[in-house]
C-alpha atoms as a PDB file:
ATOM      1  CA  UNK A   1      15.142 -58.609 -81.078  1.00  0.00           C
ATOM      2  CA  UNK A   2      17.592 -58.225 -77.971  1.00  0.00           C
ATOM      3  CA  UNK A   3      15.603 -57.352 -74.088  1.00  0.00           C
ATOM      4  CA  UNK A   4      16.750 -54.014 -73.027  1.00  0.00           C
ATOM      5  CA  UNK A   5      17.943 -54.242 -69.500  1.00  0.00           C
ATOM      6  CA  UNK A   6      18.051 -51.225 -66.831  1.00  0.00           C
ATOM      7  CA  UNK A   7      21.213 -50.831 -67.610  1.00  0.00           C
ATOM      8  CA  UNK A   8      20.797 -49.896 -70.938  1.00  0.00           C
ATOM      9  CA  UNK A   9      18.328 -46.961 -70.641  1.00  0.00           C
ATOM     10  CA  UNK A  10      19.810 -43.688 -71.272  1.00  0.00           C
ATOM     11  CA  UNK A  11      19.968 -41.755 -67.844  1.00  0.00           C
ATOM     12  CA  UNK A  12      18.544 -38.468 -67.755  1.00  0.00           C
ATOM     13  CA  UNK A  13      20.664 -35.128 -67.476  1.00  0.00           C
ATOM     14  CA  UNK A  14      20.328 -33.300 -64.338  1.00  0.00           C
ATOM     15  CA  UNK A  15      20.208 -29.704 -66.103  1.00  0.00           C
ATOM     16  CA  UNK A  16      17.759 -31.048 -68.656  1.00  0.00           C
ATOM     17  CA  UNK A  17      15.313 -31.532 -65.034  1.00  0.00           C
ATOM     18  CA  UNK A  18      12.390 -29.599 -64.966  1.00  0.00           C
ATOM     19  CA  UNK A  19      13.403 -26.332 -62.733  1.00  0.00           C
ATOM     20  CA  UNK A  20      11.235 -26.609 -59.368  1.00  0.00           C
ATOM     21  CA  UNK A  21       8.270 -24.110 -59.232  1.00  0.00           C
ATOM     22  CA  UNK A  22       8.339 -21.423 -56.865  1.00  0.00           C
ATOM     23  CA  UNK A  23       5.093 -19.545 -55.774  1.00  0.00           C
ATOM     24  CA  UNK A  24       6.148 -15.804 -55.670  1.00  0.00           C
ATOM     25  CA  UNK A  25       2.856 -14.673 -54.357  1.00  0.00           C
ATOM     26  CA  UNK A  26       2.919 -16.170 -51.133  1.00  0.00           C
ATOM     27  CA  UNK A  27       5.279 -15.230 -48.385  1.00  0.00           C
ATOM     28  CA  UNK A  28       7.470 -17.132 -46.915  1.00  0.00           C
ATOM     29  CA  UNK A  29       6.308 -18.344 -43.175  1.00  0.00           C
ATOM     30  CA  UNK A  30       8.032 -16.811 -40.323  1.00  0.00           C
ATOM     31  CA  UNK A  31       7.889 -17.658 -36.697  1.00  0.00           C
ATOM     32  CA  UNK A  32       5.889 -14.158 -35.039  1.00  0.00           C
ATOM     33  CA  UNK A  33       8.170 -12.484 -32.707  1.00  0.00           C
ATOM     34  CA  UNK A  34       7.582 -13.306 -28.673  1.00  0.00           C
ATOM     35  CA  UNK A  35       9.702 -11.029 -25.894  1.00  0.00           C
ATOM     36  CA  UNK A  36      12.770 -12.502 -24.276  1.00  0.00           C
ATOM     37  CA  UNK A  37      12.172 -13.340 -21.016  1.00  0.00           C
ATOM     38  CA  UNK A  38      14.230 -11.927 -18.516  1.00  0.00           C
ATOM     39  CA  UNK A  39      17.393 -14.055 -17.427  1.00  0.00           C
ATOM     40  CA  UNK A  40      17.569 -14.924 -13.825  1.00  0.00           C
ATOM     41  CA  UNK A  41      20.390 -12.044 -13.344  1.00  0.00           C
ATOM     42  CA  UNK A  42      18.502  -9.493 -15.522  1.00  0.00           C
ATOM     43  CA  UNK A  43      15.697 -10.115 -13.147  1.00  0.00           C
ATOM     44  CA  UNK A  44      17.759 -10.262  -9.967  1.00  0.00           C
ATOM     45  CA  UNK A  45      19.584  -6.726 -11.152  1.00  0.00           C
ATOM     46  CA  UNK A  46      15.975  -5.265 -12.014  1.00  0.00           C
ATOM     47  CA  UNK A  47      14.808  -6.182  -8.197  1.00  0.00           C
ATOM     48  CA  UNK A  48      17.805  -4.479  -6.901  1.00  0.00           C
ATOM     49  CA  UNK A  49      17.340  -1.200  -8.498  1.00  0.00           C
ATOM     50  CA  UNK A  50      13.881  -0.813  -7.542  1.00  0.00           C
ATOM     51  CA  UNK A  51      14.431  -1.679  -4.210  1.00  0.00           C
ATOM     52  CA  UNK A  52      17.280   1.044  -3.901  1.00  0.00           C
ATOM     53  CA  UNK A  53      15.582   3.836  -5.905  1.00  0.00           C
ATOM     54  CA  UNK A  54      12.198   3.560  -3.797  1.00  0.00           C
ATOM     55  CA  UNK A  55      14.907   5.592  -1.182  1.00  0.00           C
ATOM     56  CA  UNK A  56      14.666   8.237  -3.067  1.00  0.00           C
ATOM     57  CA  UNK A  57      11.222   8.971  -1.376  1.00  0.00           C
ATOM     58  CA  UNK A  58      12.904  10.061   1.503  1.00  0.00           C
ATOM     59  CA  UNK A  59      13.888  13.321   0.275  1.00  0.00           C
ATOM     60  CA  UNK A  60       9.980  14.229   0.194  1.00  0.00           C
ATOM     61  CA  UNK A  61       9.834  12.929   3.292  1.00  0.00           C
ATOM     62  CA  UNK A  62      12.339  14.992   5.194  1.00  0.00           C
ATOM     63  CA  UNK A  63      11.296  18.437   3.108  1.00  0.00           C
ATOM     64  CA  UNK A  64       7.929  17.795   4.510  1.00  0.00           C
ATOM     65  CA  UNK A  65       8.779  16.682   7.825  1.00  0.00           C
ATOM     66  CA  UNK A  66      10.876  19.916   8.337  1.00  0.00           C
ATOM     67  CA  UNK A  67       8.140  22.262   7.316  1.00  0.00           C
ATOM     68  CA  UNK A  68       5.669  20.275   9.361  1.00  0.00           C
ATOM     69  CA  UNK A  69       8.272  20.942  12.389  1.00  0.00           C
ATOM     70  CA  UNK A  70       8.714  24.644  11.407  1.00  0.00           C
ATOM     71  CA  UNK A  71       5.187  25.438  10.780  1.00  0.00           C
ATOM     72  CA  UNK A  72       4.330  23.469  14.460  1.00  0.00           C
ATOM     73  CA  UNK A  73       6.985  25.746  16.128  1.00  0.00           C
ATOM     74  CA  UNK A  74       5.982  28.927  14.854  1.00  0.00           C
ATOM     75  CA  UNK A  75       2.328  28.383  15.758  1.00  0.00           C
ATOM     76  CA  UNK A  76       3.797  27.322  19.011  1.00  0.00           C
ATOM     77  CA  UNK A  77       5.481  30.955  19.388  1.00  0.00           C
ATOM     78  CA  UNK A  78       2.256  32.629  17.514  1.00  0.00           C
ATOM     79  CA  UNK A  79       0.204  30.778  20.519  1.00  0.00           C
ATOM     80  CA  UNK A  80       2.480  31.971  23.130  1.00  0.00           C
ATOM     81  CA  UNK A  81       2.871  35.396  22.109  1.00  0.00           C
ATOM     82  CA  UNK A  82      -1.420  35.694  21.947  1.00  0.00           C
ATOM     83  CA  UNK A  83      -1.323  34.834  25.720  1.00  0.00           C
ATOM     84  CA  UNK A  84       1.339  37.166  26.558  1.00  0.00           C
ATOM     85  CA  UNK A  85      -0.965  39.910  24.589  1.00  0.00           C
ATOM     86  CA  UNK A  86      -4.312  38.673  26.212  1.00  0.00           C
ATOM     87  CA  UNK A  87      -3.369  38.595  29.771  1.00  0.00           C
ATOM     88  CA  UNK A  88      -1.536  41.747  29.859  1.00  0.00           C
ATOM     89  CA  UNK A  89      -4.592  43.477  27.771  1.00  0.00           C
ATOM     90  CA  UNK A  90      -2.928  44.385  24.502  1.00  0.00           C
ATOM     91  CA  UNK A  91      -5.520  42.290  22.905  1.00  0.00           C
ATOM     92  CA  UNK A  92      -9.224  42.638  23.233  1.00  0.00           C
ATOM     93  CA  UNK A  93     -11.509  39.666  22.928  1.00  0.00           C
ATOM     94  CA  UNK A  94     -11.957  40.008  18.772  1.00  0.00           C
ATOM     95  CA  UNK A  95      -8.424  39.823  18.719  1.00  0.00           C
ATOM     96  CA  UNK A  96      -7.749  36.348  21.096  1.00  0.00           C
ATOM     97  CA  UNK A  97     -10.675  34.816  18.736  1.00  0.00           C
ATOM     98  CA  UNK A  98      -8.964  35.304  15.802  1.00  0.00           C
ATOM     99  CA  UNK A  99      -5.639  35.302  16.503  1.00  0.00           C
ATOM    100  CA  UNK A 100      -6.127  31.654  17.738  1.00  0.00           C
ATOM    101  CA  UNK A 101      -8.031  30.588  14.662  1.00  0.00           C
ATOM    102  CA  UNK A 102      -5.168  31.759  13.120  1.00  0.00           C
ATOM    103  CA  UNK A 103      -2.960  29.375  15.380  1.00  0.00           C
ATOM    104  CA  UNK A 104      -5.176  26.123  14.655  1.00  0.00           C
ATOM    105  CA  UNK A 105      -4.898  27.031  11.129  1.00  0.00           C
ATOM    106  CA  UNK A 106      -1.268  26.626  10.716  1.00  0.00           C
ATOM    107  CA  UNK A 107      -0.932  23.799  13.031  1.00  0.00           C
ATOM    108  CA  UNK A 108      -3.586  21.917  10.911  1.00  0.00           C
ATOM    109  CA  UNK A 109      -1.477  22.766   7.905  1.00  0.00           C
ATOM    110  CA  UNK A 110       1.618  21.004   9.610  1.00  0.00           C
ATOM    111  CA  UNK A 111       0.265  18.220  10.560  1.00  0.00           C
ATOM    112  CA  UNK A 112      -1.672  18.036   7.042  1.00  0.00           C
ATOM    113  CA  UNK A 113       2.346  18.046   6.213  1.00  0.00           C
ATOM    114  CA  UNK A 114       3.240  15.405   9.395  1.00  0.00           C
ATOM    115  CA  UNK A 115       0.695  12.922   7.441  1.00  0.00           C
ATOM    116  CA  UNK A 116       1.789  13.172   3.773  1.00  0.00           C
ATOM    117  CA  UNK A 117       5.135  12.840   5.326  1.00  0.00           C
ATOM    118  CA  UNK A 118       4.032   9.401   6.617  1.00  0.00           C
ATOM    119  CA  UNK A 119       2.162   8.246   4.028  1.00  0.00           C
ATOM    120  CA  UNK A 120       5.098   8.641   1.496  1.00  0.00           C
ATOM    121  CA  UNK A 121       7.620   6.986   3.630  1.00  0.00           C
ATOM    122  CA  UNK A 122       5.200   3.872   4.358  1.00  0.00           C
ATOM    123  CA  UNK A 123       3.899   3.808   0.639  1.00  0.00           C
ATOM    124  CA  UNK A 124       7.554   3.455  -0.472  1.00  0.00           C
ATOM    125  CA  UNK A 125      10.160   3.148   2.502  1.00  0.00           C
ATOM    126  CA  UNK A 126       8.600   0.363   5.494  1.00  0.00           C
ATOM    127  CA  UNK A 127       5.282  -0.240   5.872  1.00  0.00           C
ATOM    128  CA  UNK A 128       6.102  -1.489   9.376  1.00  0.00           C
ATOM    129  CA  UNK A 129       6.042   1.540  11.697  1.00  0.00           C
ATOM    130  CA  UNK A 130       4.355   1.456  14.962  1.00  0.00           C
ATOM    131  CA  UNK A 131       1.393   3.909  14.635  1.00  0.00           C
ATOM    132  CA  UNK A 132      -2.291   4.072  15.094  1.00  0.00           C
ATOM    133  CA  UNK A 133      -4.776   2.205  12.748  1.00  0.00           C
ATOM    134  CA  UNK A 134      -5.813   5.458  11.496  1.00  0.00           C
ATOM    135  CA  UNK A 135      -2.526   6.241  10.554  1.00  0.00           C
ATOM    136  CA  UNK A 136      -1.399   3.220   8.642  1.00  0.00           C
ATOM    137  CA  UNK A 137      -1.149   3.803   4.741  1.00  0.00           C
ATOM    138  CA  UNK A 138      -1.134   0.695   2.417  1.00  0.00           C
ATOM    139  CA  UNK A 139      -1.880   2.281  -0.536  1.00  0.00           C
ATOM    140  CA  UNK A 140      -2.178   5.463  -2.136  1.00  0.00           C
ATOM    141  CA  UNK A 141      -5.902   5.783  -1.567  1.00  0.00           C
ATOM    142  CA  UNK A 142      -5.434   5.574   1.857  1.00  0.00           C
ATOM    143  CA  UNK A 143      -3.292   8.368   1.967  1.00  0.00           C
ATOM    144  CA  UNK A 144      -5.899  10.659  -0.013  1.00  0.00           C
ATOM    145  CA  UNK A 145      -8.898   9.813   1.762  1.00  0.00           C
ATOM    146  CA  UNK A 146      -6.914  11.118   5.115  1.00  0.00           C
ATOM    147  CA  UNK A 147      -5.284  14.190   3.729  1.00  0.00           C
ATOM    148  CA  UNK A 148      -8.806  15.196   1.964  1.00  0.00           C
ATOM    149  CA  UNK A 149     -10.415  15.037   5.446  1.00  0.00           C
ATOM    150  CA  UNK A 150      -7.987  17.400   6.960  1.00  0.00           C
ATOM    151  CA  UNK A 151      -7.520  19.720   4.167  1.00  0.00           C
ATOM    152  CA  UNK A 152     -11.326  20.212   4.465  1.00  0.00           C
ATOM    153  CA  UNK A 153     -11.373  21.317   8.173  1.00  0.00           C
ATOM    154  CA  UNK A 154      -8.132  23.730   7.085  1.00  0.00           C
ATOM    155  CA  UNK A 155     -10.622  25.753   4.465  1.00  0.00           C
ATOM    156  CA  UNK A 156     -13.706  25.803   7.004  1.00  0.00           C
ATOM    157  CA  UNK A 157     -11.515  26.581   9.727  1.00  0.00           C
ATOM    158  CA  UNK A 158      -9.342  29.760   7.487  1.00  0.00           C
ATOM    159  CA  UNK A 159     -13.392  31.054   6.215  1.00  0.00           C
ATOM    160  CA  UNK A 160     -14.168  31.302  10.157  1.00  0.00           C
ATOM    161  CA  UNK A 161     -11.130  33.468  10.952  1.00  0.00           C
ATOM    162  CA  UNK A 162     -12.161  35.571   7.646  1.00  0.00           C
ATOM    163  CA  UNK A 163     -15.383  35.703   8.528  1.00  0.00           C
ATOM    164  CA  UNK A 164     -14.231  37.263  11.988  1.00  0.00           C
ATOM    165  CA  UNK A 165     -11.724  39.911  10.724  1.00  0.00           C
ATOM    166  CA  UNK A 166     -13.300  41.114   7.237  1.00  0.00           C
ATOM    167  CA  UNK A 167     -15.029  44.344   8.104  1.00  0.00           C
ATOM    168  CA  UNK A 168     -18.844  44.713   7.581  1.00  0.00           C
ATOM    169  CA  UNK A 169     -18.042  46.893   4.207  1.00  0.00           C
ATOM    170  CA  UNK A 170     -16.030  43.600   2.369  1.00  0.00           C
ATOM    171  CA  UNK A 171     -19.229  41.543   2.756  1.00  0.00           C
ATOM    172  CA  UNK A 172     -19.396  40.702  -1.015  1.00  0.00           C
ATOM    173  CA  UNK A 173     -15.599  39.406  -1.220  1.00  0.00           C
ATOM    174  CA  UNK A 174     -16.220  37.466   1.847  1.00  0.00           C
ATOM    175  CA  UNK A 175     -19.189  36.156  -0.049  1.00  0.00           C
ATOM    176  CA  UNK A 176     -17.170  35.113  -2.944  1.00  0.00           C
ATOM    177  CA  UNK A 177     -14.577  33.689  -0.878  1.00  0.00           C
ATOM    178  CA  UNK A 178     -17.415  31.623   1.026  1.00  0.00           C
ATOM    179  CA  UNK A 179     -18.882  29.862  -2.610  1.00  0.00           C
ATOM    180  CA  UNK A 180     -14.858  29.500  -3.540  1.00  0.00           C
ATOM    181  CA  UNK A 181     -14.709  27.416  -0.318  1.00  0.00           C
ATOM    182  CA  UNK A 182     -17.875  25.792  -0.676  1.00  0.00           C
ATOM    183  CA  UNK A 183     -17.496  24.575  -3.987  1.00  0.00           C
ATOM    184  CA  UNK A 184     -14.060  23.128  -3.076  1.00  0.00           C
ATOM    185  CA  UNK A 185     -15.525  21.129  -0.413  1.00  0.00           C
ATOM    186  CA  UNK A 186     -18.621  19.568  -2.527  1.00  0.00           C
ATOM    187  CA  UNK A 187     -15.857  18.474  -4.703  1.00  0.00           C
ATOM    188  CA  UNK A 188     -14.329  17.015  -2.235  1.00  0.00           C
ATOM    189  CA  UNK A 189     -17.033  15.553  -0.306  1.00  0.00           C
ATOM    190  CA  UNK A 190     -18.131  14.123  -4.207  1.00  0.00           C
ATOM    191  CA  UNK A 191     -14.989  12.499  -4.416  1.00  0.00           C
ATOM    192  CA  UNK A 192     -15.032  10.663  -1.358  1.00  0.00           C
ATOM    193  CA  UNK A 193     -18.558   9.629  -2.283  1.00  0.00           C
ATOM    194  CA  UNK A 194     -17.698   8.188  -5.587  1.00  0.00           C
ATOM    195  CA  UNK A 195     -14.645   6.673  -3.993  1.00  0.00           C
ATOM    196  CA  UNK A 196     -16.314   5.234  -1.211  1.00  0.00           C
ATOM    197  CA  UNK A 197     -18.995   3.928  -4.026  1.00  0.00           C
ATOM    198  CA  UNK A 198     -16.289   2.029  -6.384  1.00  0.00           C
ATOM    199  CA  UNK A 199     -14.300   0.293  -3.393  1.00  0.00           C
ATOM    200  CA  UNK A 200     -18.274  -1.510  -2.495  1.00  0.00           C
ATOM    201  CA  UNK A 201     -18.742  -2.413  -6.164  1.00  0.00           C
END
């Protein structure tokens, strides 16, 4: 009996191959999606138009800084007009009193105007400006803690001039006004408390 060499085995047929087996039950593995990270230009462009939008503040700024102006100059007139009235008798001593309250209270309310004015334009404009520590603003807190302050001596100093002018009869609306005024300025004061608080911890 002949050897039979390599050569003489019968080779196999490719389509007689057992087909490979495929798991349908298991999906195939994909690579989890990740965010592009900005290009150097895209990042360059994105710096530009925030720098040149945070201009847009000024608008605010100028709005407020006119009324501040107007409201300054017609308490300026209001002032000089209850002098005229006093010294040539027009206006008895009731009258001066609140006539003047009625002059603080609108110059408080411009410069409550002058410094929101500020803070805006340092919050987004320059930070830079040559003013008094207690005006710088470096963040928005800042700003609120500041304008709170003032906006408090506003209220008290508007209830005094009511409390002045409202007839003896109105007691009970000058009452109401009063715990209006009162409860605005707890809140406040709260606020600043719980502020005040959270910046220690």
């Amino acid at each position: 009996m002949g050897r039979v060499t390599v050569a003489d085995k019968p080779e196999l047929d490719e389509s007689a191959k057992p087909a490979e087996e495929h798991n349908f039950d298991t999906p195939p593995s994909r690579t989890p999606w990740r965010p592009q990270e900005a290009t150097e230009v895209q990042h360059s462009f994105g710096i530009k138009i925030v720098a040149w939008t945070r201009f847009i503040a000024v608008v605010p700024v100028l709005g407020l800084l006119l009324g501040s102006i107007t409201l300054i100059i017609s308490a300026s007139i209001k002032t000089a007009t209850t002098i005229i009235n006093g010294v040539t008798g027009h206006y008895g001593s009731k009258d001066l009193l609140v006539s003047f309250i009625e002059v603080a209270d609108i110059f408080l309310l411009g410069i409550v105007l002058y410094i929101i004015s500020l803070g805006i334009f340092e919050l987004f404009v320059d930070d830079r400006l040559p003013l008094p520590k207690w005006l710088e603003f470096h963040h928005l807190n800042d700003l609120e803690h500041k304008l709170i302050g003032v906006v408090a001596v506003v209220l008290t100093v508007y209830f005094l001039g009511q409390v002045i002018k409202t007839p003896t009869g109105e007691a009970m609306n000058l009452l109401w006004l009063g715990l209006g005024i009162g409860t605005v300025l707890a809140s406040v004061g709260f606020f600043m408390w719980a502020a005040a608080k959270s910046e220690k911890h």
